[in-house]
C-alpha atoms as a PDB file:
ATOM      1  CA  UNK A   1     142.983  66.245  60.263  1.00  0.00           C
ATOM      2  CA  UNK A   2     145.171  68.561  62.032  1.00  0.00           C
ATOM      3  CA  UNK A   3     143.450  67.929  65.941  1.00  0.00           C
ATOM      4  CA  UNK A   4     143.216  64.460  65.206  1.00  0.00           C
ATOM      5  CA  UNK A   5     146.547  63.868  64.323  1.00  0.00           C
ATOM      6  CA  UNK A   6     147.720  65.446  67.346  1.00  0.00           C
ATOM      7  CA  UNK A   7     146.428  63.287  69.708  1.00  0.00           C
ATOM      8  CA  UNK A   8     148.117  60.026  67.715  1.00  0.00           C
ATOM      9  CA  UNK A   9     151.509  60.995  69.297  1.00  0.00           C
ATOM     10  CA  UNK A  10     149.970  60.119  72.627  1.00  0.00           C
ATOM     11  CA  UNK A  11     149.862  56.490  71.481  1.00  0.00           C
ATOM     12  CA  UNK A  12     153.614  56.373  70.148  1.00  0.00           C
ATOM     13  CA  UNK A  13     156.333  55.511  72.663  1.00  0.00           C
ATOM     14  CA  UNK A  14     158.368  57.726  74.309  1.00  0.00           C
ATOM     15  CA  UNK A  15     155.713  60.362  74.485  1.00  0.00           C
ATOM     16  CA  UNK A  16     155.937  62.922  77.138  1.00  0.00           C
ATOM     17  CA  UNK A  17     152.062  62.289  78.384  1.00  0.00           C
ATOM     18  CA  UNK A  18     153.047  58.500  78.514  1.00  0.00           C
ATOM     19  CA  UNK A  19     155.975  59.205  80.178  1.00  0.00           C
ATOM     20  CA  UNK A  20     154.033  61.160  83.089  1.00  0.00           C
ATOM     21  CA  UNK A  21     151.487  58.550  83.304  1.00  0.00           C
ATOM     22  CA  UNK A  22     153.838  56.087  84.061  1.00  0.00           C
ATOM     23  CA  UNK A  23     155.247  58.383  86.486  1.00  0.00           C
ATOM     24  CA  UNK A  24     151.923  59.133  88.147  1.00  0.00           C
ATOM     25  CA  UNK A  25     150.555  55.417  87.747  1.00  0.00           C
ATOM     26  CA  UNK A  26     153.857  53.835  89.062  1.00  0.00           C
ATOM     27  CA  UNK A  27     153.612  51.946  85.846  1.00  0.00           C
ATOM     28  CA  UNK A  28     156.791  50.677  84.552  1.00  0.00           C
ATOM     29  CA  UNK A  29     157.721  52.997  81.648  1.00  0.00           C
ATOM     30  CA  UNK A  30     159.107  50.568  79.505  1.00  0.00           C
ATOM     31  CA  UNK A  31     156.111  48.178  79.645  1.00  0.00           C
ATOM     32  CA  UNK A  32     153.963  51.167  78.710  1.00  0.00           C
ATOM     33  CA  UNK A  33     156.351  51.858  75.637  1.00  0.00           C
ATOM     34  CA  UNK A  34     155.685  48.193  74.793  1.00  0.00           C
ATOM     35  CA  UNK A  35     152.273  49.049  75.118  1.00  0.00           C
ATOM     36  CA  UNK A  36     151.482  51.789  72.515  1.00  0.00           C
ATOM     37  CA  UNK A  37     153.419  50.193  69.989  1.00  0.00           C
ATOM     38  CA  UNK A  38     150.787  48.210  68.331  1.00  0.00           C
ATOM     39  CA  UNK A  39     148.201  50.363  68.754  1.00  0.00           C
ATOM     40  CA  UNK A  40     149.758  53.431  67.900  1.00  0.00           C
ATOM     41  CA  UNK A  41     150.843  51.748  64.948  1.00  0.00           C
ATOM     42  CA  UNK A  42     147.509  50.696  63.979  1.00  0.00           C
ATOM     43  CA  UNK A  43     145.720  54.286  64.546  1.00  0.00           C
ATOM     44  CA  UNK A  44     148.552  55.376  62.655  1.00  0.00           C
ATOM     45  CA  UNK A  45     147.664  53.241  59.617  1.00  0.00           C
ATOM     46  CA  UNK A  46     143.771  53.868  59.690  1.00  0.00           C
ATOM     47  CA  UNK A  47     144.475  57.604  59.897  1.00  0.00           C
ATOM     48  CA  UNK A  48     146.928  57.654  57.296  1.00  0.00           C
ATOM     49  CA  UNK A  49     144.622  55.271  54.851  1.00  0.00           C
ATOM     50  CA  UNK A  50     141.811  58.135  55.561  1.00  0.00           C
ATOM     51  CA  UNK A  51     144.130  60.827  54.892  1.00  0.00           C
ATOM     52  CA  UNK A  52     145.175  59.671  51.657  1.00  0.00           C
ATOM     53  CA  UNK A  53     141.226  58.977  50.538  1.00  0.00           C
ATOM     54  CA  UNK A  54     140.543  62.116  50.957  1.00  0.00           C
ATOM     55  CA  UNK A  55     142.763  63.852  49.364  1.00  0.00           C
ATOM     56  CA  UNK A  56     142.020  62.019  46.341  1.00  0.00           C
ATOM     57  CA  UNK A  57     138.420  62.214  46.926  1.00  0.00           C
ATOM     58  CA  UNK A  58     138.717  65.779  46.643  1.00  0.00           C
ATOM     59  CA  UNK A  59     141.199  66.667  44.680  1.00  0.00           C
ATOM     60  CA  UNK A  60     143.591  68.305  46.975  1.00  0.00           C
ATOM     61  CA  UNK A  61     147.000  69.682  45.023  1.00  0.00           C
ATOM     62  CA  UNK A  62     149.947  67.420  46.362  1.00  0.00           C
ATOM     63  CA  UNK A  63     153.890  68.767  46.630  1.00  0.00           C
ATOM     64  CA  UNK A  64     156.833  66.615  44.692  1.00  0.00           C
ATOM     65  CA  UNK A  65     158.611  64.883  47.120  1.00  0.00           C
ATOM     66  CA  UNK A  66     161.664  67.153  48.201  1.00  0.00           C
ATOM     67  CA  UNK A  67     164.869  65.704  49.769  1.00  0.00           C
ATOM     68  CA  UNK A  68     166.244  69.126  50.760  1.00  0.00           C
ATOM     69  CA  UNK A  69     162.623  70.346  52.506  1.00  0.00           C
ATOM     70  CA  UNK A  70     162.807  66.744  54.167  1.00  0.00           C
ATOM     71  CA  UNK A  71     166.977  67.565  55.766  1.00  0.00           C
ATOM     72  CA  UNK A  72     165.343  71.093  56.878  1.00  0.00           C
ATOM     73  CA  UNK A  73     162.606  69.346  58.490  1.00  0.00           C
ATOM     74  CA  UNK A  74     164.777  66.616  60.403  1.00  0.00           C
ATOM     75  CA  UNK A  75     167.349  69.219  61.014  1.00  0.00           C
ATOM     76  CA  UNK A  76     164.284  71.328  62.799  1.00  0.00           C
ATOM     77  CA  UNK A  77     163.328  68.210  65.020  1.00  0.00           C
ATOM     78  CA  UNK A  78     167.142  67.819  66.837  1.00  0.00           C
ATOM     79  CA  UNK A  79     165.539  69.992  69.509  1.00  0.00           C
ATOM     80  CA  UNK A  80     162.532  67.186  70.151  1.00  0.00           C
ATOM     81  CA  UNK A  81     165.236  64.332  70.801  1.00  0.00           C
ATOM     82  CA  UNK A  82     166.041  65.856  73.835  1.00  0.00           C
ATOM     83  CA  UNK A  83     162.969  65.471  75.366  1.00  0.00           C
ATOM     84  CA  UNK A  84     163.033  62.553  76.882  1.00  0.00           C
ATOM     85  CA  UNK A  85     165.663  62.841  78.396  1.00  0.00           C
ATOM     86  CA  UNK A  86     165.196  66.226  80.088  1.00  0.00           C
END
C-alpha cells in the first residue's frame, strides 16, 4: 500500500514531477493540472475502495478518529505549501 500510494501524488495537480514535465514538454502547466484531475481522482477512489477492503478483510486494528493528531498533522504539512512556489 505504502509504494503504491506514493506514486498517486504524481496524478494530483500541482505535483512537483508534473510541474517539471510541463517544464521539459513545453506543455502548458495549467492544462496539465486540468489534466490529472479526473484521473487522479479516480485512482484515488479505486485505491482507497481497496484499502478499505482490506482492512476489513483482514482484520486490521483501526485508530478513533482524533481532531488534535489531525491539527499536528496539517500543522506538519505548512512546509509542503511552499513548494510550488519555490
Amino acid at each position: 500500500m505504502l509504494t503504491s500510494g506514493g506514486s498517486i501524488g504524481l496524478l494530483l495537480p500541482f505535483s512537483v514531477p508534473l510541474m517539471v514535465y510541463s517544464i521539459v514538454g513545453h506543455v502548458d502547466l495549467e492544462a496539465a493540472n486540468k489534466a490529472v484531475v479526473a484521473p487522479g481522482l479516480l485512482v484515488l477512489l479505486i485505491f482507497s475502495a481497496y484499502a478499505v477492503y482490506i482492512g476489513v478483510k483482514e482484520k486490521i486494528p483501526r485508530k478513533p478518529f482524533d481532531i488534535k493528531e489531525v491539527g499536528l498533522a496539517l500543522w506538519e504539512f505548512k512546509w509542503e505549501l511552499g513548494i510550488p512556489t519555490v
